[in-house]
Protein backbone atom coordinates (compact mmCIF):
# COMPACT_ATOMS: atom_id res chain seq x y z
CA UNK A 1 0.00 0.00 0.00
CA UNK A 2 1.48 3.56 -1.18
CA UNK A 3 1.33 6.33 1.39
CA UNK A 4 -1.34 7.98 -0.30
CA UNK A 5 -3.56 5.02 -0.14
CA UNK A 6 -2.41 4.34 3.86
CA UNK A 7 -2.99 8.08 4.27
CA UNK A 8 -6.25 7.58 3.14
CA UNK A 9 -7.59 4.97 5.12
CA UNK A 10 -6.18 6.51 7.97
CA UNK A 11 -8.30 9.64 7.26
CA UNK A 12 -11.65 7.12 7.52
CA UNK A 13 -10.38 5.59 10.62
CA UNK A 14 -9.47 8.45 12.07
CA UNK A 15 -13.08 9.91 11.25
CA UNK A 16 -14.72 6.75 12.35
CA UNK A 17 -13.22 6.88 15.68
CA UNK A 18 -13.46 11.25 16.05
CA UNK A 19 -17.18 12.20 13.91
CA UNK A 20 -16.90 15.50 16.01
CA UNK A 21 -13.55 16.37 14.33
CA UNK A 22 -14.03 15.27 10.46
CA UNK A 23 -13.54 18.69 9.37
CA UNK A 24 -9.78 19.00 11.05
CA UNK A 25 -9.14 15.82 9.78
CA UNK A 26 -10.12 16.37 6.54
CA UNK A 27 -7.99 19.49 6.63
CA UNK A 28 -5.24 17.50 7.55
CA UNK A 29 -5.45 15.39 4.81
CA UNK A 30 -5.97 18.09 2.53
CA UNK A 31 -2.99 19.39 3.53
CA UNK A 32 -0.93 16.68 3.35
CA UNK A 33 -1.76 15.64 -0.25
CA UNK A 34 -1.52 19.36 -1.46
CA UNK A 35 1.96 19.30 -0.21
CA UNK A 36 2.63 15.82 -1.86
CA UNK A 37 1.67 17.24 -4.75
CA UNK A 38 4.05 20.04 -4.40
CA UNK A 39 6.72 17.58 -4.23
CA UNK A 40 7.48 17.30 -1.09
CA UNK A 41 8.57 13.69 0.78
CA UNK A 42 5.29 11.21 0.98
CA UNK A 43 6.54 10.02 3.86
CA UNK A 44 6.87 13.00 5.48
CA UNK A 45 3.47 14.39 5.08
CA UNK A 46 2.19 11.12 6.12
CA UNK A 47 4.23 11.01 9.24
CA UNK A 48 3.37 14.91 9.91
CA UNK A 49 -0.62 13.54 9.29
CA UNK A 50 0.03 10.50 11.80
CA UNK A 51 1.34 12.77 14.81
CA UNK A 52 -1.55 15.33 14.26
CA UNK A 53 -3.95 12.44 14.46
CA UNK A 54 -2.24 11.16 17.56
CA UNK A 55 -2.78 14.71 18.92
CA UNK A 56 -6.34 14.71 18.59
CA UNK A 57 -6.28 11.23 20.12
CA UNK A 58 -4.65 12.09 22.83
CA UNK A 59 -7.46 15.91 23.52
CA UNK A 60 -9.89 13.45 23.17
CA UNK A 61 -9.47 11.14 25.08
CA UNK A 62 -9.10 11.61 29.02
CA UNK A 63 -6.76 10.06 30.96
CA UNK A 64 -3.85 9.87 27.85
């Protein structure tokens, strides 16, 4: 699986799990494929889009 199509399906999960916060995430992916598309490192945008995630794992859930 490309990073695109991980980056992707991490987008659904991620709105599966957070309904309340589709519209960040879907900003986040946004971003990241706007900036793949500018050439910069796949791997890199998906890692940036990973620890964002992770931070609106961790405001959402108490205790973490």
């Amino acid at each position: 699986m490309s990073y695109r199509e991980q980056l992707l399906a991490d987008a659904h999960a991620a709105i599966a799990e957070f309904p309340s916060r589709k519209s960040e995430i879907v900003d986040l992916f946004t971003l990241a494929v706007s900036e793949i598309e500018s050439g910069e490192s796949e791997a890199n945008e998906y890692e940036l889009f990973v620890g964002s995630v992770e931070a609106i794992r961790k405001e959402s859930i108490p205790g973490e």
